[in-house]
PDB file of N, CA and C in Angstrom:
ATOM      1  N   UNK A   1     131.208 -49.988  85.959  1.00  0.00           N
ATOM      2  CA  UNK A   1     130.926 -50.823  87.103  1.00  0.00           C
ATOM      3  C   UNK A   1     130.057 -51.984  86.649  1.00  0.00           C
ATOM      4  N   UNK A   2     130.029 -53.099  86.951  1.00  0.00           N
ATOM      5  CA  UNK A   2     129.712 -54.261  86.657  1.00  0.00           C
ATOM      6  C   UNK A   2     129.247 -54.840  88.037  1.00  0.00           C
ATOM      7  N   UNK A   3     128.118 -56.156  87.789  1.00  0.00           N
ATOM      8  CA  UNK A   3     127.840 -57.073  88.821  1.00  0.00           C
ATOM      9  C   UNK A   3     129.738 -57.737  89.548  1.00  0.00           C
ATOM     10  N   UNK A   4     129.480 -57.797  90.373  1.00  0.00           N
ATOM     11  CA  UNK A   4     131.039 -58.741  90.940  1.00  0.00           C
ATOM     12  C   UNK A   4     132.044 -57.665  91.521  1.00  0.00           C
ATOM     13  N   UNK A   5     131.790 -56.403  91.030  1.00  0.00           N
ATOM     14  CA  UNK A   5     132.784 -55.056  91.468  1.00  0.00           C
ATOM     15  C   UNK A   5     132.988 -54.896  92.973  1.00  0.00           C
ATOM     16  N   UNK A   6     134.309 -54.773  93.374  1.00  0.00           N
ATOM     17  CA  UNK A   6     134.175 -54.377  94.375  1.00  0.00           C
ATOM     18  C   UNK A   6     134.197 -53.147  94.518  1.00  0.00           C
ATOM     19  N   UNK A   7     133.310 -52.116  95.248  1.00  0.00           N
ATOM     20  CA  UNK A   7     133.493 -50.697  94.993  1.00  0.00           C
ATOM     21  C   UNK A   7     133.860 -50.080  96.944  1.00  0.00           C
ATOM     22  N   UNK A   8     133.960 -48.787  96.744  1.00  0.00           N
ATOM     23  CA  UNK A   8     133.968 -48.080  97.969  1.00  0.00           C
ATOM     24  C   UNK A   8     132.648 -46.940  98.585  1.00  0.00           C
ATOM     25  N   UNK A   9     132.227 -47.428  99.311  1.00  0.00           N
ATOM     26  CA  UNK A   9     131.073 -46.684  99.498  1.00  0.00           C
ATOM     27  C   UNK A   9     131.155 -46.005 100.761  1.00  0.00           C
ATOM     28  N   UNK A  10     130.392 -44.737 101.009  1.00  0.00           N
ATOM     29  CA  UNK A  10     130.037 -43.915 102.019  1.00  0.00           C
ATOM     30  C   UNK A  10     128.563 -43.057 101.885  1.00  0.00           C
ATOM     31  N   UNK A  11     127.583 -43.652 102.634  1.00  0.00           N
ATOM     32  CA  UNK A  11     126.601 -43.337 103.040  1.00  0.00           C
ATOM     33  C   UNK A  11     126.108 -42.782 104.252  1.00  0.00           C
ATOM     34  N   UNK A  12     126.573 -41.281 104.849  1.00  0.00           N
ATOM     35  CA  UNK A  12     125.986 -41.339 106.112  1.00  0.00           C
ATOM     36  C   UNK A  12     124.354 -40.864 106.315  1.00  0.00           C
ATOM     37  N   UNK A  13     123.765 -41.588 105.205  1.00  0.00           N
ATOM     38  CA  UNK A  13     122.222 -41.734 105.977  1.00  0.00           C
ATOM     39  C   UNK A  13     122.189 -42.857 105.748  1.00  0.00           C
ATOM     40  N   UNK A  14     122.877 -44.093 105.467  1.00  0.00           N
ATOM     41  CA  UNK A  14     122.532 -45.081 105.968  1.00  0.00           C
ATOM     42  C   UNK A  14     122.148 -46.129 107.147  1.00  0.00           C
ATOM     43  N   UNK A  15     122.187 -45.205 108.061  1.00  0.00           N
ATOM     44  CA  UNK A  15     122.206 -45.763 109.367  1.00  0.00           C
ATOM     45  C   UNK A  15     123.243 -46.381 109.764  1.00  0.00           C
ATOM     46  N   UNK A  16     123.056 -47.690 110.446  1.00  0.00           N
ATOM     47  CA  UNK A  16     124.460 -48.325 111.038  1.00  0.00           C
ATOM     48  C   UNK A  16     125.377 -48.932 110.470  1.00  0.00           C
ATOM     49  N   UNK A  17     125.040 -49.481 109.322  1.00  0.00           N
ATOM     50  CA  UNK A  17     125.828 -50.336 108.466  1.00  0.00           C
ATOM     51  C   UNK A  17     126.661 -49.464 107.226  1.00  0.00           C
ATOM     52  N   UNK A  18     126.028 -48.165 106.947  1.00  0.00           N
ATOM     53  CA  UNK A  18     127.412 -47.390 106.083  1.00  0.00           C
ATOM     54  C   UNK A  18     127.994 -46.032 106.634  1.00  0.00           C
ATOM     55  N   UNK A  19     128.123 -46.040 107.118  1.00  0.00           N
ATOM     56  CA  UNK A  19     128.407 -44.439 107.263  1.00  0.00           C
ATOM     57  C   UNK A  19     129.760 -44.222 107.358  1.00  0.00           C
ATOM     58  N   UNK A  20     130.616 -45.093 107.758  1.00  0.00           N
ATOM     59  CA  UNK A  20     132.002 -44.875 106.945  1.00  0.00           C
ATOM     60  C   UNK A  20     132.338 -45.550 105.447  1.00  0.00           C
ATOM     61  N   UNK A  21     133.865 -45.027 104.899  1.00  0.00           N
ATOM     62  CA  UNK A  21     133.574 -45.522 103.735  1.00  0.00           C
ATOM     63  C   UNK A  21     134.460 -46.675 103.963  1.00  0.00           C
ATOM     64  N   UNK A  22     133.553 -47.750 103.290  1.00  0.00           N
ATOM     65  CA  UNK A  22     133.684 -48.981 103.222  1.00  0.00           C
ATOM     66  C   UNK A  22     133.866 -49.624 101.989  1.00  0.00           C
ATOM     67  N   UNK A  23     134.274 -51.004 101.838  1.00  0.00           N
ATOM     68  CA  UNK A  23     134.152 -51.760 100.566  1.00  0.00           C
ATOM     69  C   UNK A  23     132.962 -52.558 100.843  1.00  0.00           C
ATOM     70  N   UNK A  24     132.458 -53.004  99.384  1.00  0.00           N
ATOM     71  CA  UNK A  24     131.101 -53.540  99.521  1.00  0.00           C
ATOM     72  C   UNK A  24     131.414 -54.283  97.753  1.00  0.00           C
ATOM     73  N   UNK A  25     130.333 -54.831  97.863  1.00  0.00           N
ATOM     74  CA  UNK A  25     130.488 -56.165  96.502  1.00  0.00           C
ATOM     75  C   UNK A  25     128.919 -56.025  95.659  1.00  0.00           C
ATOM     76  N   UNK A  26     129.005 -54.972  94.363  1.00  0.00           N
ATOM     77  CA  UNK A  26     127.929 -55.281  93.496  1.00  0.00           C
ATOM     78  C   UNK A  26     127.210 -56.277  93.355  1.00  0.00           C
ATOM     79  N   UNK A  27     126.074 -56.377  93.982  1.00  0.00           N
ATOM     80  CA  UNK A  27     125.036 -57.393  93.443  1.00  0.00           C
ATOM     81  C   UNK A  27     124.094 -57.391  92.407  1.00  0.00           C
ATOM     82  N   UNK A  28     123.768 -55.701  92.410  1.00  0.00           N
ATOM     83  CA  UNK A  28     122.618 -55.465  91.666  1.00  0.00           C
ATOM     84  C   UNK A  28     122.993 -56.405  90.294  1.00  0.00           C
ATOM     85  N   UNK A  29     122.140 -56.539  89.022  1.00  0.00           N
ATOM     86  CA  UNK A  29     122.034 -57.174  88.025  1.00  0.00           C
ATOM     87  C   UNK A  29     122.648 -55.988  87.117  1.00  0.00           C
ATOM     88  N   UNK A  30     123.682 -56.364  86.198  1.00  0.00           N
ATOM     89  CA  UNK A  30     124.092 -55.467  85.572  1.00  0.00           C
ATOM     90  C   UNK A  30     122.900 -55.213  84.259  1.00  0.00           C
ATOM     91  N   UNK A  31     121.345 -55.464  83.778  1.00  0.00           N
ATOM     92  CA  UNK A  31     120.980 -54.699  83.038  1.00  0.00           C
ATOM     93  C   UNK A  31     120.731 -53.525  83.743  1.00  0.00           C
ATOM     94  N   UNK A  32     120.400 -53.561  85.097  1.00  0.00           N
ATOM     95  CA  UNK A  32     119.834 -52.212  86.002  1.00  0.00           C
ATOM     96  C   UNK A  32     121.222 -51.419  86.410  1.00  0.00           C
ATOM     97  N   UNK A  33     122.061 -51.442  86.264  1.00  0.00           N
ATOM     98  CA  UNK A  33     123.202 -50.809  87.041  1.00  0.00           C
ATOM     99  C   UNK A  33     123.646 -49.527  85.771  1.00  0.00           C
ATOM    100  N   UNK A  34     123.532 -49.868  84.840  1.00  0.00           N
ATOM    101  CA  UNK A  34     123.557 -48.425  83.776  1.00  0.00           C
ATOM    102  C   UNK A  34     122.744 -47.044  84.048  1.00  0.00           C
ATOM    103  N   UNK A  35     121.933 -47.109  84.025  1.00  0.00           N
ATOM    104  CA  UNK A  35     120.687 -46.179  84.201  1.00  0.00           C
ATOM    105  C   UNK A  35     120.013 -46.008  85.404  1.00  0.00           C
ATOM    106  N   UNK A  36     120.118 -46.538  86.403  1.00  0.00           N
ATOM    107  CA  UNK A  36     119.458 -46.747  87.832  1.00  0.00           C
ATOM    108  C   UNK A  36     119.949 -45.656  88.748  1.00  0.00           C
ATOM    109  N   UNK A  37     118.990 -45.047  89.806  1.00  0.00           N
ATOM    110  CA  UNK A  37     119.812 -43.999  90.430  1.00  0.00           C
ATOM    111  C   UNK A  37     120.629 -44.663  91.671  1.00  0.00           C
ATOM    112  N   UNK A  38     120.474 -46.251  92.061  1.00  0.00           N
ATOM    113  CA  UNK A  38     120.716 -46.536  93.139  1.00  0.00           C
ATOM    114  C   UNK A  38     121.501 -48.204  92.297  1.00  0.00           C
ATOM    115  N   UNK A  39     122.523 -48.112  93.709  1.00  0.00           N
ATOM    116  CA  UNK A  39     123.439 -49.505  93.071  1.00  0.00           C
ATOM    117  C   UNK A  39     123.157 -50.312  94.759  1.00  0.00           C
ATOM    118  N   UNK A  40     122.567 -51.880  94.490  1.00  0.00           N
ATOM    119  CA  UNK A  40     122.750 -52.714  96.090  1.00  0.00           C
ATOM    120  C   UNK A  40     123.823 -53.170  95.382  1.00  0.00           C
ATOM    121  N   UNK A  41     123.946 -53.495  96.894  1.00  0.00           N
ATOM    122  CA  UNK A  41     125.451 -53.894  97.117  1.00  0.00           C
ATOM    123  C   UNK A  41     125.683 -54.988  98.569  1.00  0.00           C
ATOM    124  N   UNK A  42     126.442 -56.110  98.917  1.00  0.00           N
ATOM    125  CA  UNK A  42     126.751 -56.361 100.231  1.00  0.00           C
ATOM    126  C   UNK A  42     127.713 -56.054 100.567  1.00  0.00           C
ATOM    127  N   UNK A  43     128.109 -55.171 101.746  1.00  0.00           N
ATOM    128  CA  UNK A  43     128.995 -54.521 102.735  1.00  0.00           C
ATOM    129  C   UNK A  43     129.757 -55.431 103.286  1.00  0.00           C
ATOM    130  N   UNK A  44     131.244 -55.429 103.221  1.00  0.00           N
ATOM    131  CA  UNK A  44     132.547 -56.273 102.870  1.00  0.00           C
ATOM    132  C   UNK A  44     133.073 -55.828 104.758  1.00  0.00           C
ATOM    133  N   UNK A  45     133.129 -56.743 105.400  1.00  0.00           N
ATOM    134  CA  UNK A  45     133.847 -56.299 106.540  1.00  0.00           C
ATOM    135  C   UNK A  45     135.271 -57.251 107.296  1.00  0.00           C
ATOM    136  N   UNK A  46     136.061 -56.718 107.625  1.00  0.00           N
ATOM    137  CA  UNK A  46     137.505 -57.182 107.545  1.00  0.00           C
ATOM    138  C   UNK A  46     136.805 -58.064 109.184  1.00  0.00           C
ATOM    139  N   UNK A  47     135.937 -57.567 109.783  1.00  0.00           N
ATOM    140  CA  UNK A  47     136.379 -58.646 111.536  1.00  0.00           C
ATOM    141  C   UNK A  47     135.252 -60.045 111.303  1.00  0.00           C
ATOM    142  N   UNK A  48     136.191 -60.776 110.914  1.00  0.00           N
ATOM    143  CA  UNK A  48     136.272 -61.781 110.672  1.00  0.00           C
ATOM    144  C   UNK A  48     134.908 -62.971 111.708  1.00  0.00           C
ATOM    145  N   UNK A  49     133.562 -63.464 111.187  1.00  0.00           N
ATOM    146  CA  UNK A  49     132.805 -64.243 112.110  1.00  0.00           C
ATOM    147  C   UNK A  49     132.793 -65.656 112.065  1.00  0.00           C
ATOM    148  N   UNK A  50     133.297 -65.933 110.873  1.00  0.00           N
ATOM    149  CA  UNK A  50     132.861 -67.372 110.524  1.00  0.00           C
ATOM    150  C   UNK A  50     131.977 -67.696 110.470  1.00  0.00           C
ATOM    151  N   UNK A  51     130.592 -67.116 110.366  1.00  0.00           N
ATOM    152  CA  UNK A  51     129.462 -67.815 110.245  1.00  0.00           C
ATOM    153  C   UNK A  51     128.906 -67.928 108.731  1.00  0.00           C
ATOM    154  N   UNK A  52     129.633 -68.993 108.146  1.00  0.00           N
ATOM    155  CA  UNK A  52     130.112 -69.112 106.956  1.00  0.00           C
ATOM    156  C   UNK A  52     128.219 -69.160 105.694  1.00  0.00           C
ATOM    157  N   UNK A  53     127.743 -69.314 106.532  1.00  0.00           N
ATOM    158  CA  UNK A  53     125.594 -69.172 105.813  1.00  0.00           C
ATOM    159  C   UNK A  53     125.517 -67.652 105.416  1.00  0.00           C
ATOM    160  N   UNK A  54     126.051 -67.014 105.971  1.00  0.00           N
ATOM    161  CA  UNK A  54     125.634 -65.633 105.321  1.00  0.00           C
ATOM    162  C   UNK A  54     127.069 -64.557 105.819  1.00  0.00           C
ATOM    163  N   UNK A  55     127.858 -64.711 105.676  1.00  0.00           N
ATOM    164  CA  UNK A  55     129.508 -63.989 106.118  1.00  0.00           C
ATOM    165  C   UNK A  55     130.439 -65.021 104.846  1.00  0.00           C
ATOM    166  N   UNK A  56     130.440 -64.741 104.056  1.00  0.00           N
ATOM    167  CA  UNK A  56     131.841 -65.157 102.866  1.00  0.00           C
ATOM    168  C   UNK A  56     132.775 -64.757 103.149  1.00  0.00           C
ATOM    169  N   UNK A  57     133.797 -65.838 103.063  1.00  0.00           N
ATOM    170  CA  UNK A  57     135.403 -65.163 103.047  1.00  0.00           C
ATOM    171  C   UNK A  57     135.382 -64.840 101.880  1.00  0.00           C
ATOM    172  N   UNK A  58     136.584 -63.899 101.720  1.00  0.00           N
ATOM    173  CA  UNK A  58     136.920 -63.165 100.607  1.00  0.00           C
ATOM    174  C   UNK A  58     138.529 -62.842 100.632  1.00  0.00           C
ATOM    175  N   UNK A  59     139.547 -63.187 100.080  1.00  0.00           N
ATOM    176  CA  UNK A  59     140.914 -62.633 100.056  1.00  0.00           C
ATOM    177  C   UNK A  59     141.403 -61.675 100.210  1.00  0.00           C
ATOM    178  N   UNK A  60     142.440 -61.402 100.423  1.00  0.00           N
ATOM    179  CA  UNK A  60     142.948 -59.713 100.221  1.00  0.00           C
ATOM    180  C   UNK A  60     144.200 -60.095  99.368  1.00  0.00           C
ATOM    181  N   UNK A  61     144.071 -59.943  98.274  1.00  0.00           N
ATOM    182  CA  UNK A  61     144.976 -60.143  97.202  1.00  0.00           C
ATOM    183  C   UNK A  61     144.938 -58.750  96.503  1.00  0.00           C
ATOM    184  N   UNK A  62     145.115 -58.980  94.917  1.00  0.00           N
ATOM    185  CA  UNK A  62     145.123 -58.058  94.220  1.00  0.00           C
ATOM    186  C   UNK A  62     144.151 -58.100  93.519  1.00  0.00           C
ATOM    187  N   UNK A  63     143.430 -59.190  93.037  1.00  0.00           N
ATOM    188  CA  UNK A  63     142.367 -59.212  92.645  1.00  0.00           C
ATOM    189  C   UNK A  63     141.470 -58.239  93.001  1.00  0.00           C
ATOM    190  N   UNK A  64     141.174 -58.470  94.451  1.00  0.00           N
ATOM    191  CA  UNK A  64     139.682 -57.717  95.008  1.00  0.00           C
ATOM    192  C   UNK A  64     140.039 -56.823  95.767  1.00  0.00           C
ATOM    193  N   UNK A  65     141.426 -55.996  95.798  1.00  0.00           N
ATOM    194  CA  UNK A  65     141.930 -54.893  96.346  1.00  0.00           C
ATOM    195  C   UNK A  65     141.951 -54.312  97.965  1.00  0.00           C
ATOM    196  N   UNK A  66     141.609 -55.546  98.517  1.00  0.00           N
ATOM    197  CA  UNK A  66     141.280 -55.749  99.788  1.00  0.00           C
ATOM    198  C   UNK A  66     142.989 -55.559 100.286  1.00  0.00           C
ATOM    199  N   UNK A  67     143.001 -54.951 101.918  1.00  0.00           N
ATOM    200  CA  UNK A  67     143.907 -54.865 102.310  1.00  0.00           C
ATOM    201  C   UNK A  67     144.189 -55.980 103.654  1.00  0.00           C
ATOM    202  N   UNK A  68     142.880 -56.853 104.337  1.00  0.00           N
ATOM    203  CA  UNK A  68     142.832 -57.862 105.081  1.00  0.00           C
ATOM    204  C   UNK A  68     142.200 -58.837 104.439  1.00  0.00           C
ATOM    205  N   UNK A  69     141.984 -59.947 105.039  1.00  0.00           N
ATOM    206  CA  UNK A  69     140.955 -61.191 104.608  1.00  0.00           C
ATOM    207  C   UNK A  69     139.641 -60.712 105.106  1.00  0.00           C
ATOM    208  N   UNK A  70     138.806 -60.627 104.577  1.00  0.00           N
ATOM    209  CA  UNK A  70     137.506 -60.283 104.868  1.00  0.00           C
ATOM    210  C   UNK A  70     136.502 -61.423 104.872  1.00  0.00           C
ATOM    211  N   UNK A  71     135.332 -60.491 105.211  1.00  0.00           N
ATOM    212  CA  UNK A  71     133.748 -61.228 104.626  1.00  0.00           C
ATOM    213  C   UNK A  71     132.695 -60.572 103.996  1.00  0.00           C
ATOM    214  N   UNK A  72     132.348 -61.308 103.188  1.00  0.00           N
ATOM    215  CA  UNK A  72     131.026 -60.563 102.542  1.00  0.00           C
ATOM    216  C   UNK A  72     129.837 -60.751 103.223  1.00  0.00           C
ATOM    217  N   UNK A  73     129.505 -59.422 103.880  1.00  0.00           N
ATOM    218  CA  UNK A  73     128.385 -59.619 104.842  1.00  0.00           C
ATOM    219  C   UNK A  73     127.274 -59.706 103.954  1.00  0.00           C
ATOM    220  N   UNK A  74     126.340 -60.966 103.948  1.00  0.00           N
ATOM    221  CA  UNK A  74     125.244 -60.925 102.760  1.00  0.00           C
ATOM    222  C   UNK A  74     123.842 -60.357 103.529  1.00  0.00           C
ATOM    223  N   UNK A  75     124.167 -60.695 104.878  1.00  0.00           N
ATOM    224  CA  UNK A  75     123.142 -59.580 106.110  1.00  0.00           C
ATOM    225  C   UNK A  75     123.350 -58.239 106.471  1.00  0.00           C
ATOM    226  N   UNK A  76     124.228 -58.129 105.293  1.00  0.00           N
ATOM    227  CA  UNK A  76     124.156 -56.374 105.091  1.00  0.00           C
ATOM    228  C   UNK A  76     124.064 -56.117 103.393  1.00  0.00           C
ATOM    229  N   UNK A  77     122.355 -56.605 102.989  1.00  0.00           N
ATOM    230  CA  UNK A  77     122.531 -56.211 102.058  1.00  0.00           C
ATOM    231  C   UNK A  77     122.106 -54.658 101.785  1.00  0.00           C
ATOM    232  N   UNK A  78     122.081 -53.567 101.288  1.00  0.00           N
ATOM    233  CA  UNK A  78     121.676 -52.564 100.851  1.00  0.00           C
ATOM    234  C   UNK A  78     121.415 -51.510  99.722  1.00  0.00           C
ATOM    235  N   UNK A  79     120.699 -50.748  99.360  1.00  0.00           N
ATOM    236  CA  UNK A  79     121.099 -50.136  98.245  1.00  0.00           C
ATOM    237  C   UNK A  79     121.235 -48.446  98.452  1.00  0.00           C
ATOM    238  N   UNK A  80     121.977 -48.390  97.903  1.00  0.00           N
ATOM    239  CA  UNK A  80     122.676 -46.773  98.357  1.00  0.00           C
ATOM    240  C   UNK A  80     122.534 -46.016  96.988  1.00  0.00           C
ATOM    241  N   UNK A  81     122.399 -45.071  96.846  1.00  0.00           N
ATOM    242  CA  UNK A  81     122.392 -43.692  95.901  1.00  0.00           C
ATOM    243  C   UNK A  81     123.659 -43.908  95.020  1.00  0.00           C
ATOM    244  N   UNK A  82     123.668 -44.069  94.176  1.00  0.00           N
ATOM    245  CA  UNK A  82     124.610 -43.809  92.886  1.00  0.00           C
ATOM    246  C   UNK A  82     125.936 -42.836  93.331  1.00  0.00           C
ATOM    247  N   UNK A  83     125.389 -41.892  93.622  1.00  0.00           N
ATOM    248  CA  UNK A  83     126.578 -40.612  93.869  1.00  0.00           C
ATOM    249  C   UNK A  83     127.051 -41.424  95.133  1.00  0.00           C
ATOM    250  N   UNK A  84     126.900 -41.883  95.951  1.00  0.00           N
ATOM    251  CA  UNK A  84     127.458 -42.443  97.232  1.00  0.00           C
ATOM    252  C   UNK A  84     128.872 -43.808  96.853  1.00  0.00           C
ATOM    253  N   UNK A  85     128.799 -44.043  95.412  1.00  0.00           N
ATOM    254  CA  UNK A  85     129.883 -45.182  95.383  1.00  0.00           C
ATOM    255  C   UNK A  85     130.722 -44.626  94.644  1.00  0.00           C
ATOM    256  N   UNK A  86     131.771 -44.941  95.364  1.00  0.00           N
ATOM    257  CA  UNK A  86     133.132 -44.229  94.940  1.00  0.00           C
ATOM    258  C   UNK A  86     134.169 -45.189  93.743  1.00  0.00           C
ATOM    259  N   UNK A  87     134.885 -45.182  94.077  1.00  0.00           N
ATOM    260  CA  UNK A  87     136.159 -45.903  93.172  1.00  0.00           C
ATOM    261  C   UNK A  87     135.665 -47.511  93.258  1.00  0.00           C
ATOM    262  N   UNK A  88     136.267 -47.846  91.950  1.00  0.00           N
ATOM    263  CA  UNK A  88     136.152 -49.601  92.121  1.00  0.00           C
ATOM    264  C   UNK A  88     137.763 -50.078  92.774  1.00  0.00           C
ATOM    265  N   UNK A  89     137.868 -50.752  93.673  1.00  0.00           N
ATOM    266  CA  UNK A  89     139.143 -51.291  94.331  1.00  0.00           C
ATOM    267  C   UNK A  89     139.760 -52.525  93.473  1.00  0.00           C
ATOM    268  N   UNK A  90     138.268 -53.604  93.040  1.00  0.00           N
ATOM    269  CA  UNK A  90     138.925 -55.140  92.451  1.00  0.00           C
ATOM    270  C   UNK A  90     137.339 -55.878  92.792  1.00  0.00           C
ATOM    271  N   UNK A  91     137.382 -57.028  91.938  1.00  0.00           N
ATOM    272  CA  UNK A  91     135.741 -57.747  91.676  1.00  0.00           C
ATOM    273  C   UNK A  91     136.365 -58.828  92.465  1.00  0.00           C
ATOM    274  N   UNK A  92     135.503 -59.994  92.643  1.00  0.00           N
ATOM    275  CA  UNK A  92     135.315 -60.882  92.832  1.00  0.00           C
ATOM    276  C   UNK A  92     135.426 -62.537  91.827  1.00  0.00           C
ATOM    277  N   UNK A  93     136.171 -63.476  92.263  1.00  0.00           N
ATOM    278  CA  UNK A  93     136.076 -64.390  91.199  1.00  0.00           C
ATOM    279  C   UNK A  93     134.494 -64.964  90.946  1.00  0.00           C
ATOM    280  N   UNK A  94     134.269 -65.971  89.918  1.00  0.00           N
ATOM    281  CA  UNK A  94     132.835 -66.319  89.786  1.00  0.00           C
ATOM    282  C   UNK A  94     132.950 -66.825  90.715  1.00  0.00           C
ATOM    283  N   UNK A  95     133.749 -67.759  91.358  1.00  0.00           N
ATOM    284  CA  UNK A  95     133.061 -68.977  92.237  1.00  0.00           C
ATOM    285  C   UNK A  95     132.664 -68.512  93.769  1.00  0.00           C
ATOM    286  N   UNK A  96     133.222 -67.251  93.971  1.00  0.00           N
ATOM    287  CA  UNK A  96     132.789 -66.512  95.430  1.00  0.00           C
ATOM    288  C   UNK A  96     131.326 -65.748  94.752  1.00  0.00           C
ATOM    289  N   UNK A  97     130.939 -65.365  92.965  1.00  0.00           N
ATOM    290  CA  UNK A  97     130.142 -64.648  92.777  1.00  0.00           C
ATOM    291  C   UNK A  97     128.794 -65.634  93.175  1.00  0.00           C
ATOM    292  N   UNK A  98     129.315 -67.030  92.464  1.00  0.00           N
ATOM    293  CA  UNK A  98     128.121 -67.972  92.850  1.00  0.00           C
ATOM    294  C   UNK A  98     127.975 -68.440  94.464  1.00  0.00           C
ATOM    295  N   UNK A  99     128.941 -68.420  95.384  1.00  0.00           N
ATOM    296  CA  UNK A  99     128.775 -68.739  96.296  1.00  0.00           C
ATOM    297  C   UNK A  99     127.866 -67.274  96.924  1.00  0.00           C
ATOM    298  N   UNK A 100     128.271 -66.204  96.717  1.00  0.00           N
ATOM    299  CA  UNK A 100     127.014 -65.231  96.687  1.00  0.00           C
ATOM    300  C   UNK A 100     126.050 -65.212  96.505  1.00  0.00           C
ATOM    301  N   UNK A 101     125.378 -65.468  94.951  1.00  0.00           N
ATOM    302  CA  UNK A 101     124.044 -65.872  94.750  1.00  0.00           C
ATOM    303  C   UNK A 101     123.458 -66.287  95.695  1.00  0.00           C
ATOM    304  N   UNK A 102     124.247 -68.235  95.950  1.00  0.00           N
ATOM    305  CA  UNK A 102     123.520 -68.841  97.155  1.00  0.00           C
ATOM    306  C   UNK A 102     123.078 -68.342  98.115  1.00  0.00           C
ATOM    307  N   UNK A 103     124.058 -67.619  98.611  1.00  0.00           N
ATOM    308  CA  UNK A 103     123.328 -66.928 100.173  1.00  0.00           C
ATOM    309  C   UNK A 103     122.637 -66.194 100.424  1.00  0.00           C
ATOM    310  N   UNK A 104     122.758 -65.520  99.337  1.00  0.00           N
ATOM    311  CA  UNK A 104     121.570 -64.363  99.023  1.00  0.00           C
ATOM    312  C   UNK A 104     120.286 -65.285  98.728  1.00  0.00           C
ATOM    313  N   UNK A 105     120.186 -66.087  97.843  1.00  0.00           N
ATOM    314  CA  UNK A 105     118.763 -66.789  97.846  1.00  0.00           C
ATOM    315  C   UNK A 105     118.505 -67.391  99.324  1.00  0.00           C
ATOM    316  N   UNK A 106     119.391 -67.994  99.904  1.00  0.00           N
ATOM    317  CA  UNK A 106     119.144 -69.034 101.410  1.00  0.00           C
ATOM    318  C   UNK A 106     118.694 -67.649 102.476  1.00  0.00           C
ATOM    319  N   UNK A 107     119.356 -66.157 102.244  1.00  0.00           N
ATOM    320  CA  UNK A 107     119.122 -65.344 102.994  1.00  0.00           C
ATOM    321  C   UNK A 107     117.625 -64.851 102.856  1.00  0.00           C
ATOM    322  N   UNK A 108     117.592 -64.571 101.596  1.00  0.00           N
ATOM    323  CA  UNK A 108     116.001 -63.707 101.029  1.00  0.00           C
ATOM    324  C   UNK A 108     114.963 -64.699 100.917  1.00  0.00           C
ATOM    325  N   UNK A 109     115.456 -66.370 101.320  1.00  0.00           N
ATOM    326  CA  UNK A 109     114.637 -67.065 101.492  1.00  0.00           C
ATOM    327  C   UNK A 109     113.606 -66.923  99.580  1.00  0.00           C
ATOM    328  N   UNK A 110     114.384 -67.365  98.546  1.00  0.00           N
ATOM    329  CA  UNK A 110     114.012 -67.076  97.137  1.00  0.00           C
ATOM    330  C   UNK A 110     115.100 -68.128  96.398  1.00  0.00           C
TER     331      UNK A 110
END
């Protein structure tokens, strides 16, 4: 698993934002993602807001194994338990990885 992965996650102590299993988009920094007991991640959701500052479109191609057009919710960022992420589906290109970064800094205000 690598930064950019899209993986499948299920957390039901996460409260509202995981508890089914979902796709979600590696953020953590891949020196920490080897050895770490916990992977963040932003939570990938197919209903569509447009509120394009912190909600990324994202394709459903083959690339990123998506089955609708989605968004990368960057206001759902979280970090979940290692054992909680399942299969990798498909990553992300750089230029949605950098358009990530951004929002994540404009979000975390950093």
């Amino acid at each position: 698993m690598t930064r950019g992965d899209i993986v499948i996650i299920a957390d039901p102590e996460a409260g509202d934002c995981g508890k089914k299993p979902r796709p979600a988009v590696v953020v953590q920094a891949n020196t920490f993602l080897e050895d770490h007991a916990s992977i963040t991640v932003c939570l990938i959701t197919s209903q569509l807001t447009g509120l394009a500052l912190f909600r990324l479109p994202i394709p459903a191609d083959e690339r990123t194994g998506l089955l609708k057009p989605s968004e990368i919710s960057i206001d759902k960022l979280q970090t979940v338990w290692r054992h909680r992420v399942g299969r990798r589906i498909g990553s992300v290109t750089d230029d949605i990885m950098f358009n990530v970064d951004d929002a994540l800094r404009r979000w975390l205000a950093i």
